[in-house]
Structure formats: C-alpha cells, structure tokens
C-alpha atoms as a PDB file:
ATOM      1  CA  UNK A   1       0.000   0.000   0.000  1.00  0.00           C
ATOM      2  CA  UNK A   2       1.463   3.279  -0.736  1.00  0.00           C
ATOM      3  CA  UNK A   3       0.061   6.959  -1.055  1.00  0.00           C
ATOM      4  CA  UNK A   4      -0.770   7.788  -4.444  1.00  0.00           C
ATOM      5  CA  UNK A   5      -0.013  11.761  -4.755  1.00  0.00           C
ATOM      6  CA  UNK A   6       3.593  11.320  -2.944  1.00  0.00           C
ATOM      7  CA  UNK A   7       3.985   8.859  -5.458  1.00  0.00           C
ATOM      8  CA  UNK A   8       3.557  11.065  -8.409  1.00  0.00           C
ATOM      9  CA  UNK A   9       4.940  14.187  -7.042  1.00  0.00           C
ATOM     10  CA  UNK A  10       8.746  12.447  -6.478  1.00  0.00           C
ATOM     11  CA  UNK A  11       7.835  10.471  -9.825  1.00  0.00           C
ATOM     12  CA  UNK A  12       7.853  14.051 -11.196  1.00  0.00           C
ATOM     13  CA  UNK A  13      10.356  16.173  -9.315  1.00  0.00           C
ATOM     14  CA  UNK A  14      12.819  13.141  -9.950  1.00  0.00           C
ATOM     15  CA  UNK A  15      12.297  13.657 -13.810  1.00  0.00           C
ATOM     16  CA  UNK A  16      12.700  17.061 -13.191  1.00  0.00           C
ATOM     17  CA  UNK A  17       9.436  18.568 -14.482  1.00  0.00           C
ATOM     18  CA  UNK A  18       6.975  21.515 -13.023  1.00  0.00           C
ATOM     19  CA  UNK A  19       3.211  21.153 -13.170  1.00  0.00           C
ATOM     20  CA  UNK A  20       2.972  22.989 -16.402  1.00  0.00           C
ATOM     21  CA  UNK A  21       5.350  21.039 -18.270  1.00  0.00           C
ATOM     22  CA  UNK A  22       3.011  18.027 -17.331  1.00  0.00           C
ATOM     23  CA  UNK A  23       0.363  20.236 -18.549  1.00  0.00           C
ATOM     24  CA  UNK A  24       1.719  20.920 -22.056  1.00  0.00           C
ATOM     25  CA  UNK A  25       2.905  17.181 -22.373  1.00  0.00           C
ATOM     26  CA  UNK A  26      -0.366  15.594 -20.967  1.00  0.00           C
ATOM     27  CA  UNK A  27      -2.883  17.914 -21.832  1.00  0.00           C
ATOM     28  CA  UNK A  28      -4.652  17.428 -18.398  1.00  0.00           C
ATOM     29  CA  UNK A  29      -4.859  20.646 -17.035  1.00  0.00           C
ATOM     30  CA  UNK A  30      -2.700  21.840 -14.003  1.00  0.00           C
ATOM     31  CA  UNK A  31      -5.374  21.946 -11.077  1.00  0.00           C
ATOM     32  CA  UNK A  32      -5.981  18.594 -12.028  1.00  0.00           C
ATOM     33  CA  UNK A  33      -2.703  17.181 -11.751  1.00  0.00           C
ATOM     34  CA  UNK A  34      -2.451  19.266  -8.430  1.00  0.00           C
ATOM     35  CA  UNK A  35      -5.337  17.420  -7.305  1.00  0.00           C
ATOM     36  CA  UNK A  36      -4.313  13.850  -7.823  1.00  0.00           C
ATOM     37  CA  UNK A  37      -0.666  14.356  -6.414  1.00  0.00           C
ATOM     38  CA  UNK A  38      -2.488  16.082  -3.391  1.00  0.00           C
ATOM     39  CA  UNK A  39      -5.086  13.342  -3.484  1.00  0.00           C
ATOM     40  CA  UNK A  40      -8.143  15.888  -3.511  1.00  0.00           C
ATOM     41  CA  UNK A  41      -9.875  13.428  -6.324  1.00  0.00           C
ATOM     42  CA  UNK A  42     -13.287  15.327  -5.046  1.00  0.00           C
ATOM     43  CA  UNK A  43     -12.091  18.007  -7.163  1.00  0.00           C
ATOM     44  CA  UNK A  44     -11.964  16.534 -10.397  1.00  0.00           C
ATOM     45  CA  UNK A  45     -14.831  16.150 -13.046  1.00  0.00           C
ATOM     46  CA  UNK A  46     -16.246  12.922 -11.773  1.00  0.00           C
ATOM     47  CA  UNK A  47     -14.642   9.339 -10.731  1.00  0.00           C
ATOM     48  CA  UNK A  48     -14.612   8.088 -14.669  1.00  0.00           C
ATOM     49  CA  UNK A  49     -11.773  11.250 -15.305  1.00  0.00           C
ATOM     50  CA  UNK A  50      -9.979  10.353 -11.989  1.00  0.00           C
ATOM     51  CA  UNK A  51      -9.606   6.881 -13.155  1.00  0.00           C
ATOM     52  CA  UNK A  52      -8.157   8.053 -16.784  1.00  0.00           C
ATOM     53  CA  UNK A  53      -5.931  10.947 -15.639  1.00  0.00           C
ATOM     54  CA  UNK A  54      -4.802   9.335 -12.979  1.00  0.00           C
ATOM     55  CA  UNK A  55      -3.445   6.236 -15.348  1.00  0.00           C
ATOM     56  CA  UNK A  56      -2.358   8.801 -18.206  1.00  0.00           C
ATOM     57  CA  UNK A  57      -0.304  10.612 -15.684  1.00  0.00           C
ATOM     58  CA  UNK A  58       1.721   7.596 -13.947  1.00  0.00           C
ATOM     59  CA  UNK A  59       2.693   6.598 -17.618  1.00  0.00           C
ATOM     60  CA  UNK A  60       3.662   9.919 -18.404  1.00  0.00           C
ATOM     61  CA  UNK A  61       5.894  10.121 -15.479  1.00  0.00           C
ATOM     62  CA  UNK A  62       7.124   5.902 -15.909  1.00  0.00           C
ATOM     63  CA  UNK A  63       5.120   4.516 -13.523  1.00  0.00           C
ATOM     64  CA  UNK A  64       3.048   0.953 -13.797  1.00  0.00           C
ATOM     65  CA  UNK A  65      -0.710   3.086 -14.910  1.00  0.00           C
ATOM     66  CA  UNK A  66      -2.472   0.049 -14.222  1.00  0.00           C
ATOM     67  CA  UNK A  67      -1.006  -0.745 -10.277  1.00  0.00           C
ATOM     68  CA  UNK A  68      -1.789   3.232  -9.300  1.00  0.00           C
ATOM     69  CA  UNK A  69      -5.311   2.881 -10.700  1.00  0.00           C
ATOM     70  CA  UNK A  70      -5.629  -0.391  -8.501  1.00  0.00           C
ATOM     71  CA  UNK A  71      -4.238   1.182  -5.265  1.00  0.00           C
ATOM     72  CA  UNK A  72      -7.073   4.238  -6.129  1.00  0.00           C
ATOM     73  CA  UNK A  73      -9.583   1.856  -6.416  1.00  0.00           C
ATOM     74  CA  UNK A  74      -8.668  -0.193  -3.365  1.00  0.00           C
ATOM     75  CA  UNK A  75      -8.774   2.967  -1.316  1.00  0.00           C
ATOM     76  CA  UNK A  76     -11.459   5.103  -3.185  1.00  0.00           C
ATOM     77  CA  UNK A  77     -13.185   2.625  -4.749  1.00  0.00           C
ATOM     78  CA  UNK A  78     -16.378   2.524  -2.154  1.00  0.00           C
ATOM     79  CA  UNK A  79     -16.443   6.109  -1.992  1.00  0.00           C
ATOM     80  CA  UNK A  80     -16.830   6.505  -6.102  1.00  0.00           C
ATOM     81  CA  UNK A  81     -19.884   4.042  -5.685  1.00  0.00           C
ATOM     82  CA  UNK A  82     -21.363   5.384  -2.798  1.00  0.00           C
ATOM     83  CA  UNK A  83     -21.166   9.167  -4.784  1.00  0.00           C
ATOM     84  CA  UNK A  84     -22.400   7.793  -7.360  1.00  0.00           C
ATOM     85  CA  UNK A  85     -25.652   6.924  -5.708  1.00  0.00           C
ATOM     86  CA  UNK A  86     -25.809  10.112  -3.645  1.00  0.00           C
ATOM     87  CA  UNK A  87     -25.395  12.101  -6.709  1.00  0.00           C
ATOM     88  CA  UNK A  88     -27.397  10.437  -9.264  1.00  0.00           C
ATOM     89  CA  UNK A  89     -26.330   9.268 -12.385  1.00  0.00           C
ATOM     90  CA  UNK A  90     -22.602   9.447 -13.035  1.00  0.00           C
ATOM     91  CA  UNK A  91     -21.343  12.922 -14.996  1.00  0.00           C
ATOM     92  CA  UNK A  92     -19.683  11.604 -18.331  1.00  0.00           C
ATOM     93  CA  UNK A  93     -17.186  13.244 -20.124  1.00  0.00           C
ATOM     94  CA  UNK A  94     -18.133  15.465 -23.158  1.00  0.00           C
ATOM     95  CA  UNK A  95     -18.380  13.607 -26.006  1.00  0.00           C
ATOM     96  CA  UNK A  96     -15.554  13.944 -28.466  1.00  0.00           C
ATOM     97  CA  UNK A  97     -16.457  14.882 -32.074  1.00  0.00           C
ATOM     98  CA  UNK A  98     -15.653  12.325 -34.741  1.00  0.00           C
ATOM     99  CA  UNK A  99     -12.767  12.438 -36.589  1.00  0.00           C
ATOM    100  CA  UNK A 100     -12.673  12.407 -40.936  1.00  0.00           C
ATOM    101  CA  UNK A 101     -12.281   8.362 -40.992  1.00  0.00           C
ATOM    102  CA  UNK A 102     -14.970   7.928 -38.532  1.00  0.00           C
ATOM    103  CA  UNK A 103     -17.743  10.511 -40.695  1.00  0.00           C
ATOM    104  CA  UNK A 104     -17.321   8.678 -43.707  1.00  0.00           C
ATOM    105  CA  UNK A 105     -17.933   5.566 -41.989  1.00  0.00           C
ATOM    106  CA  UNK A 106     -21.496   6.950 -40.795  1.00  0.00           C
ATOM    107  CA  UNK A 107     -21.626   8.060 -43.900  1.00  0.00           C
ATOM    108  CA  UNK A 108     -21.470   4.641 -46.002  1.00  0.00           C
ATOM    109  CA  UNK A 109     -23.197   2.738 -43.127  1.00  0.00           C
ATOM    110  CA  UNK A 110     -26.020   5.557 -43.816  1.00  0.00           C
ATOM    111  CA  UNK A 111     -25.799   4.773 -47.490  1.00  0.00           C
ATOM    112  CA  UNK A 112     -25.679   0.833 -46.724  1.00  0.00           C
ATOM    113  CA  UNK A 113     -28.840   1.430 -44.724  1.00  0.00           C
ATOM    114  CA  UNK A 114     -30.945   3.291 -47.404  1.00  0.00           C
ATOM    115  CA  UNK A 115     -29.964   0.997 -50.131  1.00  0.00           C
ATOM    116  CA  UNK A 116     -31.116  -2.077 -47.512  1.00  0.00           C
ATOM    117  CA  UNK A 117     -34.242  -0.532 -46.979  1.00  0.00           C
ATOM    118  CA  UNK A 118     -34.746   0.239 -50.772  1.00  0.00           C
ATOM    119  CA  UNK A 119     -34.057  -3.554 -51.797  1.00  0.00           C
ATOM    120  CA  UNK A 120     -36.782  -4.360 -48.913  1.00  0.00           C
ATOM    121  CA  UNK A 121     -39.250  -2.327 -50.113  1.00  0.00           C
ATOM    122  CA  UNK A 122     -38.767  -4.061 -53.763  1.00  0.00           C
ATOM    123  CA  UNK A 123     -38.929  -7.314 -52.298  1.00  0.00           C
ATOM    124  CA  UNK A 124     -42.247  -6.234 -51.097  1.00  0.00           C
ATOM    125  CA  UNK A 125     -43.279  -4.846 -53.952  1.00  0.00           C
ATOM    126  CA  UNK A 126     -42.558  -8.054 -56.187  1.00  0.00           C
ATOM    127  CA  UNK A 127     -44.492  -9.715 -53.558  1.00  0.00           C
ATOM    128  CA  UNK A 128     -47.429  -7.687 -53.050  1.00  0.00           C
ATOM    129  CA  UNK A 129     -47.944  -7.592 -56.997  1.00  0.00           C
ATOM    130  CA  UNK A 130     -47.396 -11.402 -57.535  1.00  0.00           C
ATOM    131  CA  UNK A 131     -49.632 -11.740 -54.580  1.00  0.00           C
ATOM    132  CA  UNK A 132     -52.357  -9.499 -56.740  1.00  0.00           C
ATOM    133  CA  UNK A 133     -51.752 -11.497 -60.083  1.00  0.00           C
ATOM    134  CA  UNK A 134     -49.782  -8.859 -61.908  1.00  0.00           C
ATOM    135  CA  UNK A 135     -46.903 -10.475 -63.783  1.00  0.00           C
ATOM    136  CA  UNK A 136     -47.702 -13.883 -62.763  1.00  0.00           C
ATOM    137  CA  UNK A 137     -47.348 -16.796 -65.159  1.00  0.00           C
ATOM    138  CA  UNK A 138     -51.293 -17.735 -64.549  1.00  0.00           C
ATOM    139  CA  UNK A 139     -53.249 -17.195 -67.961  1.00  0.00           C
ATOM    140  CA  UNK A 140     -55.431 -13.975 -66.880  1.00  0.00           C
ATOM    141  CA  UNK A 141     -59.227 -14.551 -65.485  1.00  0.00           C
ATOM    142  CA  UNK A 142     -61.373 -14.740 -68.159  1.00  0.00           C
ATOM    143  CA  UNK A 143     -63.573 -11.267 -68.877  1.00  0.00           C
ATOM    144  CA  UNK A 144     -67.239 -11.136 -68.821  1.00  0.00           C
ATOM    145  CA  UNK A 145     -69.086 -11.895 -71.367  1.00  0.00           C
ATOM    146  CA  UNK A 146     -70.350  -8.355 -72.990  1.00  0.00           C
ATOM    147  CA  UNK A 147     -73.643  -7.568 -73.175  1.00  0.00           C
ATOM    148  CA  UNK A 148     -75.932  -8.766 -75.842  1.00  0.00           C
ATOM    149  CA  UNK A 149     -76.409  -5.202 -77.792  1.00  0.00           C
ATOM    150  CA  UNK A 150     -80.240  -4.024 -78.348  1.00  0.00           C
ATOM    151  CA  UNK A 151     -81.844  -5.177 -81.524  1.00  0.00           C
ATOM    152  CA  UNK A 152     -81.786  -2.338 -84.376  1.00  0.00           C
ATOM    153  CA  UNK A 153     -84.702  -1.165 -86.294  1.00  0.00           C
ATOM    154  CA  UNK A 154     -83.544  -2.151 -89.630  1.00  0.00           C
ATOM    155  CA  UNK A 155     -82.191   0.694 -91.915  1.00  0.00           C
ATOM    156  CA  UNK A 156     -84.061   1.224 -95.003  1.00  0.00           C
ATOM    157  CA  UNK A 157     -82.800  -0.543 -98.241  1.00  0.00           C
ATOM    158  CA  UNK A 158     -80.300   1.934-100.097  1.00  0.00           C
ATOM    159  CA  UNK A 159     -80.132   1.907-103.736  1.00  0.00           C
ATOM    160  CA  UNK A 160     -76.626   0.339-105.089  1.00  0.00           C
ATOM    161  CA  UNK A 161     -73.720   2.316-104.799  1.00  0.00           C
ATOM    162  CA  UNK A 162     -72.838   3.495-108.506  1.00  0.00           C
ATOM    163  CA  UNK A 163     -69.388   2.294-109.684  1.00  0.00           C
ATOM    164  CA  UNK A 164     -67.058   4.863-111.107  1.00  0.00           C
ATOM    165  CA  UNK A 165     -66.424   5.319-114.655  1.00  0.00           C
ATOM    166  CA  UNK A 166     -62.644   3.842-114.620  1.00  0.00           C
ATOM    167  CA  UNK A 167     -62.271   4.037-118.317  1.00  0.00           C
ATOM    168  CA  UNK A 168     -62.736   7.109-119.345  1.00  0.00           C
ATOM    169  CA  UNK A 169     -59.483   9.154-120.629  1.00  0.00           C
ATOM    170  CA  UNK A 170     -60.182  12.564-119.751  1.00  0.00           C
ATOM    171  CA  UNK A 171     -57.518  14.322-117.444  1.00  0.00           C
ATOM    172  CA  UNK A 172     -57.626  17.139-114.849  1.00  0.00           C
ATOM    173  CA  UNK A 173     -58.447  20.483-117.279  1.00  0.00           C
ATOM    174  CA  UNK A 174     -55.155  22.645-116.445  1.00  0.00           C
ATOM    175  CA  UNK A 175     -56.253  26.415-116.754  1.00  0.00           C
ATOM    176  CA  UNK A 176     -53.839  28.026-119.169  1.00  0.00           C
ATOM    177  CA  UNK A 177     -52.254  31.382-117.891  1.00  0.00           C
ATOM    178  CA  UNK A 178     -51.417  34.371-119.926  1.00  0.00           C
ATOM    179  CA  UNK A 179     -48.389  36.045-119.888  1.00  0.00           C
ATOM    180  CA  UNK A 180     -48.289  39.584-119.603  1.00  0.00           C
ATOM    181  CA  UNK A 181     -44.802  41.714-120.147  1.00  0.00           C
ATOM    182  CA  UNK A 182     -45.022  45.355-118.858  1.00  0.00           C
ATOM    183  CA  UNK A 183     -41.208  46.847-120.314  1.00  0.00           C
ATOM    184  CA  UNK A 184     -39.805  50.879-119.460  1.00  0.00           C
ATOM    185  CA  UNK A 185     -38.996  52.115-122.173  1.00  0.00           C
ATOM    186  CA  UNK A 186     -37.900  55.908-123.493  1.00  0.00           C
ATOM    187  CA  UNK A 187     -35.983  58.232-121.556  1.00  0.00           C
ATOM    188  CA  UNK A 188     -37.390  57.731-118.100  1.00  0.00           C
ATOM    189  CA  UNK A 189     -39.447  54.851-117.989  1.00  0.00           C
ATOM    190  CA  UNK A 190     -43.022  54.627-115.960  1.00  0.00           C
ATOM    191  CA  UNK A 191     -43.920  54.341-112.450  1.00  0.00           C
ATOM    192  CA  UNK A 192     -46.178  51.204-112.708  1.00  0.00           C
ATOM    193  CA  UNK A 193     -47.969  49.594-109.371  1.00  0.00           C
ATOM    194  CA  UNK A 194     -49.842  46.262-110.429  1.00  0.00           C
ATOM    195  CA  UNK A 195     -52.850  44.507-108.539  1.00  0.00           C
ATOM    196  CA  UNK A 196     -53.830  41.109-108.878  1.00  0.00           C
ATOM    197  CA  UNK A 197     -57.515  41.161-110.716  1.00  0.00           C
ATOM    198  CA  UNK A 198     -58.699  44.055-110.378  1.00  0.00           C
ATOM    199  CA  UNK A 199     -58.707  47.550-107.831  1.00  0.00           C
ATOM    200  CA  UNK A 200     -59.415  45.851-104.832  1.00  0.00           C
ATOM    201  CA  UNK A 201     -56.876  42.973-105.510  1.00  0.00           C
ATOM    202  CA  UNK A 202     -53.459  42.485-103.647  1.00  0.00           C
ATOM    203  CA  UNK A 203     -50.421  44.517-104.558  1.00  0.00           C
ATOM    204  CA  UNK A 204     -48.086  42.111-105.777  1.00  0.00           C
ATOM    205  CA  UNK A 205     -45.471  45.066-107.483  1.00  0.00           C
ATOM    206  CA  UNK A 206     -45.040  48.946-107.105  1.00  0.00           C
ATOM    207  CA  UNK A 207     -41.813  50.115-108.596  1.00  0.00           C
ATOM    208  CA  UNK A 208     -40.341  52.457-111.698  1.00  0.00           C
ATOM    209  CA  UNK A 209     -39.754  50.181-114.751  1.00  0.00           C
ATOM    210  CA  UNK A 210     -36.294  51.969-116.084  1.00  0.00           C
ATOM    211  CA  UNK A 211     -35.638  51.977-119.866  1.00  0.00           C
ATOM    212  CA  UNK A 212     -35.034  47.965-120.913  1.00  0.00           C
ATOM    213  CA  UNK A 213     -36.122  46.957-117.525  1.00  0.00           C
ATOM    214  CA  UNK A 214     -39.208  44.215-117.553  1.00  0.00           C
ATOM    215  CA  UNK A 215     -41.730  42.542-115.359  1.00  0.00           C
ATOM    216  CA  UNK A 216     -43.422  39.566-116.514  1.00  0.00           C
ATOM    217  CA  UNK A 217     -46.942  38.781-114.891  1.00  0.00           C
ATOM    218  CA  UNK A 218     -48.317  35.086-115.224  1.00  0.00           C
ATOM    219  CA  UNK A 219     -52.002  34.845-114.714  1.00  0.00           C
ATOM    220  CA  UNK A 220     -55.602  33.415-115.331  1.00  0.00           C
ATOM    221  CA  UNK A 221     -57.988  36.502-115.417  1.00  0.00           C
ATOM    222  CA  UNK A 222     -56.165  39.267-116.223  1.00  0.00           C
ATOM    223  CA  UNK A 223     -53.990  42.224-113.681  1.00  0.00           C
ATOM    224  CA  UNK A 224     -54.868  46.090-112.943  1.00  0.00           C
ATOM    225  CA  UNK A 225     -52.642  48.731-113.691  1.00  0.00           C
ATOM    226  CA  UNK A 226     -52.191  52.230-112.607  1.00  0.00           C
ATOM    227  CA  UNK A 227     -49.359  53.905-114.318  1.00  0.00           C
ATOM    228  CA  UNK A 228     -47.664  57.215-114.383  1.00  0.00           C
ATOM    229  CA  UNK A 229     -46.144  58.398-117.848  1.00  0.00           C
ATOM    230  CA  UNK A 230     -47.627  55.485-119.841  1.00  0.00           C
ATOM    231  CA  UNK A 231     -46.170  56.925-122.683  1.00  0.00           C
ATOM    232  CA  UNK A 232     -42.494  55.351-121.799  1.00  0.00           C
ATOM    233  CA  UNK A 233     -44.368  52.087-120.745  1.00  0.00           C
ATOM    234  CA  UNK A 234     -44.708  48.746-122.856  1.00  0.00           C
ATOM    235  CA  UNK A 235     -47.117  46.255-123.136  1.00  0.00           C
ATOM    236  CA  UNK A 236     -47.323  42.807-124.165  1.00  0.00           C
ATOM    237  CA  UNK A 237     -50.027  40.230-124.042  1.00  0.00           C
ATOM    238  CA  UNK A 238     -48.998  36.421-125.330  1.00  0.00           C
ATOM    239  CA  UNK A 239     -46.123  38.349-126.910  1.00  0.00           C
ATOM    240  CA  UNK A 240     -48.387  40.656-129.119  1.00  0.00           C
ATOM    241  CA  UNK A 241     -47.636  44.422-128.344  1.00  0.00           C
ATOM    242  CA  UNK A 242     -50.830  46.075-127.206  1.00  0.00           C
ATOM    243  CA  UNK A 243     -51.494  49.920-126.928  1.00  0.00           C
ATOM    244  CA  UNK A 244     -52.131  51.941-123.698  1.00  0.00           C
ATOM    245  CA  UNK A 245     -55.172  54.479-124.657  1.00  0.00           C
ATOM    246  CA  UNK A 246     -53.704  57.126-122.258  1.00  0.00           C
ATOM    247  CA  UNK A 247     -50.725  59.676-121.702  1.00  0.00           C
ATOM    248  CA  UNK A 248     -51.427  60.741-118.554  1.00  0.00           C
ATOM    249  CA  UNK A 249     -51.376  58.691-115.436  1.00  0.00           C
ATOM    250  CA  UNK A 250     -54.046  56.334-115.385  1.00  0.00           C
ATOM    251  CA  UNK A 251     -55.548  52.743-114.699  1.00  0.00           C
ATOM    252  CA  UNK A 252     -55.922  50.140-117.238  1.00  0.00           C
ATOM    253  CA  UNK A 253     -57.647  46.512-117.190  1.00  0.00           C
ATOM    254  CA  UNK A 254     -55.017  44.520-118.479  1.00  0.00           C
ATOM    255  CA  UNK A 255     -56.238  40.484-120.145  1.00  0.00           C
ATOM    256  CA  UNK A 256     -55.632  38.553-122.814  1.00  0.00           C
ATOM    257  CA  UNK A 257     -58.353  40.500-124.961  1.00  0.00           C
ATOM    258  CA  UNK A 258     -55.955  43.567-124.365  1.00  0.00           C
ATOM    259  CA  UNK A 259     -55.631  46.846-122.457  1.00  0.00           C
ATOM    260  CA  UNK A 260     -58.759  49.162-121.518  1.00  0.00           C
ATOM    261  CA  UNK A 261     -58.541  52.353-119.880  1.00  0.00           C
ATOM    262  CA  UNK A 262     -60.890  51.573-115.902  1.00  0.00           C
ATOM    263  CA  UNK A 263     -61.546  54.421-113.352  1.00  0.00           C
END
C-alpha cells in the first residue's frame, strides 16, 4: 500500500518537471494534476476522469498506470460508488467529435442502410404484386361476357352504290395562264404599281420600270394597272404588243383581250 499523490509528485520532481510542463505534455490541465498528487480526487470532473488521468499521468511520469489505478480503487473505490448513488447518475465526459475516418464511416453505413431498406421495399413490392396477379405466369381470369347489344330497327334498303367510270381518258383540265410583259422604255421609264384582278386585288409590285427593264406577270384573269407616264411604258399580251389608250397617269384593265382604260 502506498500513497498515491507522494507517489507522483517524487515520480515528477525526480524527472525534473513543473506542473505545467506536465500540462503541455499531458494535456490534463494543471489543477488537475495538483489534485491527484495532493489526493483531492473530489475536485476533479467525476470518478470516470480520476480513473483516466490518474493512469495517463503515472505513464507519463514511468510509472506501472495500471497498479496506481488499482491502489485508487482499493482505497477510493467505495467512496466513487457510494457518490455515485448520492449524486445520481454518473457525470460523463463530453463527447468527443468524430474524426474524418470515422464521418465517412457513418456516412457509407447511412448509405448501406438506405440501399437495404430500398431492396426491402422491392422485395415487397414483387411480392405484393405477384400476390395481386400482376406479372404472374397464370393465364389472366377470363372477362365477362359483354352484353348482348339491343336489336336495331332495320335501316331502309339503299339503292346500289354506282361504280365509277374507270375508263374514261379525260384528265384534270389545267387552266392556261397568260403572260403579260409590262417593259420601261424611253428616256425615263413609268412608275407602274400592279394589282392582282382588279382595284381591290393584292399589290403584288409597285416600282419604276427603267428603260429595258421588264416585269413579266403570269395569270388566269387578267392584272390592274395604274401607271404614271404610260407613254415610256410597254405592253405585251402572249407576246403581241398592245397599246395603252392614255398619256397621262391612269388605270388600265389589263387580259388577254388587251388593255382598256378603268376608273
């Protein structure tokens, strides 16, 4: 049996050490360390530190941890219990935070979990559905028989359907279009702006026909006019040159029968 603080204290002062180079080495702070070499263990955390400084610091200082922490238990053991009880439930130290290794070990037993519970839940799902008939190998239950439908009022007689004429040799009638040629021509041309038809018809050109220059108008019925100097202005219907009745700006009713001068 011997006393536990002297023990540490000459441990220590034979190594040559202070309190707070035990500190810095052991990371147990300094009134702690006081207290165990003074044996005041009633001033530390709780009985589960004493027990763990207590065998840090005789290994620190080369002494057998594991005989110290008997001779504290032989002597303080009774008294640790019977606090306990007094006290309640015994204060634990803080919990230490996990390191890198041990967070991505939560994290794959986390992932290990989910993908259990997912292959569970398809289990059941196979299950449940063969256990309904869906997917099974069975042939499928036979549907009921539709209902009879109501009798019909029969439909009057129709006359024979009237067979197409597949042997005559007439073709689609293409319309023919007439081309119409409106040339500039003198020294300054004419101003021409053509609708399709008639007045009311679309504007399909508005522009000054230059000397040589041409526009060439396919169509069916015919195009309207209005010019400005028709004088200087050229017109040809199916390549026959037709005359413009006018020398002043005007509108004309241009077909294949020819030019007319039209309000």
């Amino acid at each position: 049996m011997f006393e536990i603080g002297n023990t540490l204290r000459e441990a220590r002062l034979r190594r040559g050490l202070d309190i707070l180079d035990c500190e810095a080495e052991t990371k147990i702070r300094a009134k702690y360390l006081r207290a165990m070499e003074e044996e005041q263990f009633d001033l530390m955390p709780s009985p589960t530190y004493v027990r763990g400084f207590l065998k840090s610091y005789a290994e620190f200082l080369d002494l057998d941890g594991q005989l110290v922490l008997d001779e504290y238990e032989s002597r303080f053991g009774d008294y640790d219990a019977r606090q306990t009880r007094e006290n309640g439930i015994e204060r634990r130290p803080p919990p230490r935070r996990p390191g890198p290794s041990q967070r991505r070990h939560r994290r794959r037993r986390r992932t290990e979990l989910r993908l259990l519970w997912l292959a569970i839940g398809g289990v059941v799902a196979v299950a449940l559905l063969v256990w309904l008939g869906v997917g099974s190998g069975d042939s499928p239950a036979p549907l009921p028989p539709a209902p009879a439908a109501a009798p019909q009022a029969s439909a009057p007689a129709q006359a024979p359907a009237v067979e197409p004429d597949t042997a005559s040799q007439e073709g689609p009638v293409r319309v023919k279009k007439t081309p119409i040629v409106l040339t500039g021509t003198g020294t300054i041309g004419s101003w021409v702006q053509v609708r399709g038809r008639d007045e009311k018809g679309r504007v399909v050109f508005e522009r000054i026909l230059a000397p040589g220059q041409a526009k060439v108008f396919k169509v069916v019925d015919g195009i309207w006019v209005r010019a400005a100097n028709p004088g200087e202005l050229q017109v040809t219907v199916n390549g026959k040159p037709v005359e413009l009745d006018a020398t002043a700006t005007a509108n004309f009713q241009i077909s294949r029968e020819g030019a007319e001068v039209v309000d």
